[in-house]
Protein backbone atom coordinates (compact mmCIF):
# COMPACT_ATOMS: atom_id res chain seq x y z
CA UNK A 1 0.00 0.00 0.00
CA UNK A 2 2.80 2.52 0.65
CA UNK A 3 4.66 1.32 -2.32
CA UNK A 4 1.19 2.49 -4.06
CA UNK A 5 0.74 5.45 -2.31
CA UNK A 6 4.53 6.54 -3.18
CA UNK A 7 4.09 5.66 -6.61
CA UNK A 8 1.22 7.99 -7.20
CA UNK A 9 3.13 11.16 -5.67
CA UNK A 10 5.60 10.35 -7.79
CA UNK A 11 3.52 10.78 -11.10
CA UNK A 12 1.51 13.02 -9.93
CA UNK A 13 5.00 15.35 -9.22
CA UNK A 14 5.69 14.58 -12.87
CA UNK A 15 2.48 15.30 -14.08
CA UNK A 16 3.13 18.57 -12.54
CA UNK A 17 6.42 18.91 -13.63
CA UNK A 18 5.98 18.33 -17.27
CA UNK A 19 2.23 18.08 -18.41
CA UNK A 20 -0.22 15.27 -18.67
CA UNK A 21 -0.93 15.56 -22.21
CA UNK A 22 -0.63 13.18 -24.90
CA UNK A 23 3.00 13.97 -26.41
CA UNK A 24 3.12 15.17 -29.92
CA UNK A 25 6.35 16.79 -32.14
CA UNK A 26 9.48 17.12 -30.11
CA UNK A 27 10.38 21.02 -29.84
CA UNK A 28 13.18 21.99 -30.32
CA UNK A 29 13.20 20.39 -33.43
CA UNK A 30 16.39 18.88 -34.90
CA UNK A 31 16.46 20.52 -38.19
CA UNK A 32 15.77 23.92 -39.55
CA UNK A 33 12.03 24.63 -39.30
CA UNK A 34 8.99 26.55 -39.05
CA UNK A 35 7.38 25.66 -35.70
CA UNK A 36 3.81 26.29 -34.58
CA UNK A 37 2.45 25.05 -30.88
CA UNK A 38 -0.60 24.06 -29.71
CA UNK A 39 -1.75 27.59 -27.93
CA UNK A 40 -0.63 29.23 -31.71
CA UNK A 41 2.95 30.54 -30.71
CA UNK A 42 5.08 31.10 -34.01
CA UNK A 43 8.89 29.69 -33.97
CA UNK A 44 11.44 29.99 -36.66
CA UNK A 45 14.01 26.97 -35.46
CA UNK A 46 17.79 26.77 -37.63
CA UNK A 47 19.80 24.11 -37.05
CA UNK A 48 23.22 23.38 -38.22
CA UNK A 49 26.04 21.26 -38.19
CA UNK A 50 29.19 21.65 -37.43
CA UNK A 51 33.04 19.53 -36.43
CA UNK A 52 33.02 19.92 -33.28
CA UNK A 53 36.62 19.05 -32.93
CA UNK A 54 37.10 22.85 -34.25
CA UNK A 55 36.87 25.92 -32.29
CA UNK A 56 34.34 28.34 -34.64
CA UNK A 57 32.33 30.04 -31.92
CA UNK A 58 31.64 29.57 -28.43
CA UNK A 59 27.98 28.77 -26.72
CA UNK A 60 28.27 32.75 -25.42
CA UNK A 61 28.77 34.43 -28.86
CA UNK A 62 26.37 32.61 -30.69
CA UNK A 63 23.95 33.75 -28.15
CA UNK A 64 25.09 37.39 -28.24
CA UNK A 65 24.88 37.08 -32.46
CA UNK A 66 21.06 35.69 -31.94
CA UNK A 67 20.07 38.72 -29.19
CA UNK A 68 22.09 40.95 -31.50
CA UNK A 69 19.37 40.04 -34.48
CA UNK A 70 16.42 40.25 -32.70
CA UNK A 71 17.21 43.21 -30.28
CA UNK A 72 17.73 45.12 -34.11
CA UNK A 73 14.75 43.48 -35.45
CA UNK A 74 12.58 45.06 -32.99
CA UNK A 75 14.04 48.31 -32.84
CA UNK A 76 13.21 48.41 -36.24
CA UNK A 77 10.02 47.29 -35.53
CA UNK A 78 9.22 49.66 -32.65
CA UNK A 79 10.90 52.82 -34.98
CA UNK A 80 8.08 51.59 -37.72
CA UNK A 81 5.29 51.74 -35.16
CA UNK A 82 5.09 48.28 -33.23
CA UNK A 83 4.39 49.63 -29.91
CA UNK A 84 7.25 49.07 -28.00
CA UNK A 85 5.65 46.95 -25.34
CA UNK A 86 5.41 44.22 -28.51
CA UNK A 87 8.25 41.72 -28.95
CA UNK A 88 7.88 41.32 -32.74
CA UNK A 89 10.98 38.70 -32.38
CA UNK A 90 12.64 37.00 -29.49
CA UNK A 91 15.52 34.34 -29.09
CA UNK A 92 13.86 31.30 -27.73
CA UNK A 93 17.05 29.12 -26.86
CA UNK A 94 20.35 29.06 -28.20
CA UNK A 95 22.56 25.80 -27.91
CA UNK A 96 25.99 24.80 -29.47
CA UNK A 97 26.19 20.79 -28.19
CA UNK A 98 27.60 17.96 -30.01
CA UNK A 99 28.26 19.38 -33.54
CA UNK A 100 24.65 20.53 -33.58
CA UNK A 101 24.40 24.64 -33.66
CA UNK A 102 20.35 25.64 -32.44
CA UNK A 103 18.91 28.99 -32.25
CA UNK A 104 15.02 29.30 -32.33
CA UNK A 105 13.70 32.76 -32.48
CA UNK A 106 9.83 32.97 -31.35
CA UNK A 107 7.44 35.36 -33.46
CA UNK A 108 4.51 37.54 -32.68
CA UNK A 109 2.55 36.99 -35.34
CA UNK A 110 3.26 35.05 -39.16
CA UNK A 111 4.21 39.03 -40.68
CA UNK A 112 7.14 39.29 -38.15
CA UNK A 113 8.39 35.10 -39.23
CA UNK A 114 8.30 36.39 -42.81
CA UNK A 115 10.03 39.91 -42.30
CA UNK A 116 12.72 38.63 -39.99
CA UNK A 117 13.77 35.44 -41.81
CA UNK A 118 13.78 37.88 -45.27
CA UNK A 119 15.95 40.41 -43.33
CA UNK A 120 17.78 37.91 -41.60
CA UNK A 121 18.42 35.38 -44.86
CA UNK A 122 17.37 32.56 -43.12
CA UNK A 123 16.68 30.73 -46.63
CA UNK A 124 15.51 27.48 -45.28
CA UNK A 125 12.27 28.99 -43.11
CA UNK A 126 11.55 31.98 -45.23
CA UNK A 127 8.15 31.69 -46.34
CA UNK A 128 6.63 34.30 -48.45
CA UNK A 129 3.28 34.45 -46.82
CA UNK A 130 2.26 32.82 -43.38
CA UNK A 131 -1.23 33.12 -41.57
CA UNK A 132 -2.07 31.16 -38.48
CA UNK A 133 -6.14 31.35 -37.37
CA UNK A 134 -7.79 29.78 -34.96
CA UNK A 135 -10.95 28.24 -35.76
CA UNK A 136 -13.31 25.37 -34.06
CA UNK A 137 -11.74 22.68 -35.92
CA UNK A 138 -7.78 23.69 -34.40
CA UNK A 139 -5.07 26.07 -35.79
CA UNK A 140 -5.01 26.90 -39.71
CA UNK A 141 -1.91 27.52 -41.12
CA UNK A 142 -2.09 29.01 -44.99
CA UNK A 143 1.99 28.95 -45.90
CA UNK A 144 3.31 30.25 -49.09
CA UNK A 145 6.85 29.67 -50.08
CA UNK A 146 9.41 26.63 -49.92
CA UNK A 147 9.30 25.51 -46.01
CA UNK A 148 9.18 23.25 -43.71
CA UNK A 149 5.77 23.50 -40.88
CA UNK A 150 5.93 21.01 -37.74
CA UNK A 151 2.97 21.54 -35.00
CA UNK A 152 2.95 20.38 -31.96
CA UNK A 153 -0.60 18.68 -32.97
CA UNK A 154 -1.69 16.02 -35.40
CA UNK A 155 -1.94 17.88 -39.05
CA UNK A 156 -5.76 16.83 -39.82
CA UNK A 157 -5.61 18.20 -43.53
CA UNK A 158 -2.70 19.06 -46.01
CA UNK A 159 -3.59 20.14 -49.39
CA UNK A 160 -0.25 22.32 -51.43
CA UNK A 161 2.01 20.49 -49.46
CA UNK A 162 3.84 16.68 -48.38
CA UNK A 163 3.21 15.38 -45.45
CA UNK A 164 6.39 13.82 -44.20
CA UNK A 165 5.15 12.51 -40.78
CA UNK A 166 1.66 13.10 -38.78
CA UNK A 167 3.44 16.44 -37.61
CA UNK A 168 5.43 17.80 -40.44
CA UNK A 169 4.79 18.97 -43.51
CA UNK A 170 6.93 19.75 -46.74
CA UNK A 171 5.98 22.97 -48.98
CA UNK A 172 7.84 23.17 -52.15
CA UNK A 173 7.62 26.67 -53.87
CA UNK A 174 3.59 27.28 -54.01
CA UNK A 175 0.74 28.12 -51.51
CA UNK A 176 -0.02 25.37 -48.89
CA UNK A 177 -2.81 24.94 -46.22
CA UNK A 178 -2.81 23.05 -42.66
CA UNK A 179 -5.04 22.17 -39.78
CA UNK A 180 -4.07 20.67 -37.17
CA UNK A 181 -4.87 20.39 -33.81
């Protein structure tokens, strides 16, 4: 009965700790990405390779380089108008581990992925239109461009683009649309 009793603190402290809910995409992702979560927060995620048996940059100034970019970003932002309690882009995390380089910027709204990753030349998640909504059926993503979307839910339609798992979808060069929830 104890054994019982200690088992169920235990999961219920891990329930607490990380979330009862059914797991879906792993975030961060592991490749360069457009990432969209479950509550409808934009990320931009760009992964790289390197040999890590060379010294190219250390774990402080690639995080200084991804501040850097955003901190300019929004200043540009705020000097157009945003108001300036708006975050129009923000460095998410910033690793440098095993010969993988990660930096994953979060967006306000799909404008701000498609302005910053033009600005910013980040080729492999610049789409040339991106629109999130919220409807009754779960988040709809219409994507225009050469990208690749993972959600944190099940994608429930695809047309324009290939789905590559239940959670990722390919969009090569034309307009795409996504629900998933």
């Amino acid at each position: 009965m104890k054994k019982a009793k200690a088992a169920a603190v235990i999961l219920a402290a891990g329930c607490l700790l990380w979330g009862c809910k059914e797991s879906g995409s792993p975030f961060p992702p592991d490749r360069s990405l457009i990432y969209v979560s479950g509550d409808g927060e934009i990320f931009g995620a760009q992964v790289e390779t390197y040999d890590a048996s060379l010294d190219y940059f250390s774990q402080e100034e690639l995080e200084a380089m991804a501040k850097q970019e955003a901190d300019a970003y929004n200043q540009t932002r705020w000097d157009e108008g945003l108001p300036e309690d708006e975050t129009a882009a923000s460095v998410e995390e910033c690793s440098l581990s095993d010969g993988t380089a990660r930096v994953v910027y979060r967006y306000r709204d799909g404008s701000e992925l498609c302005r910053f990753t033009e600005e910013y030349q980040d080729t492999a998640n610049h789409p040339d239109d991106f629109e999130l909504t919220k409807t009754d059926q779960g988040w709809e993503i219409r994507v225009s461009g050469t990208v690749t979307v993972q959600t944190e839910g099940k994608i429930l339609t695809c047309t324009g683009g290939n789905l590559t798992d239940a959670y990722t979808a390919e969009v090569s060069g034309g307009d795409a649309y996504l629900l998933f929830k």
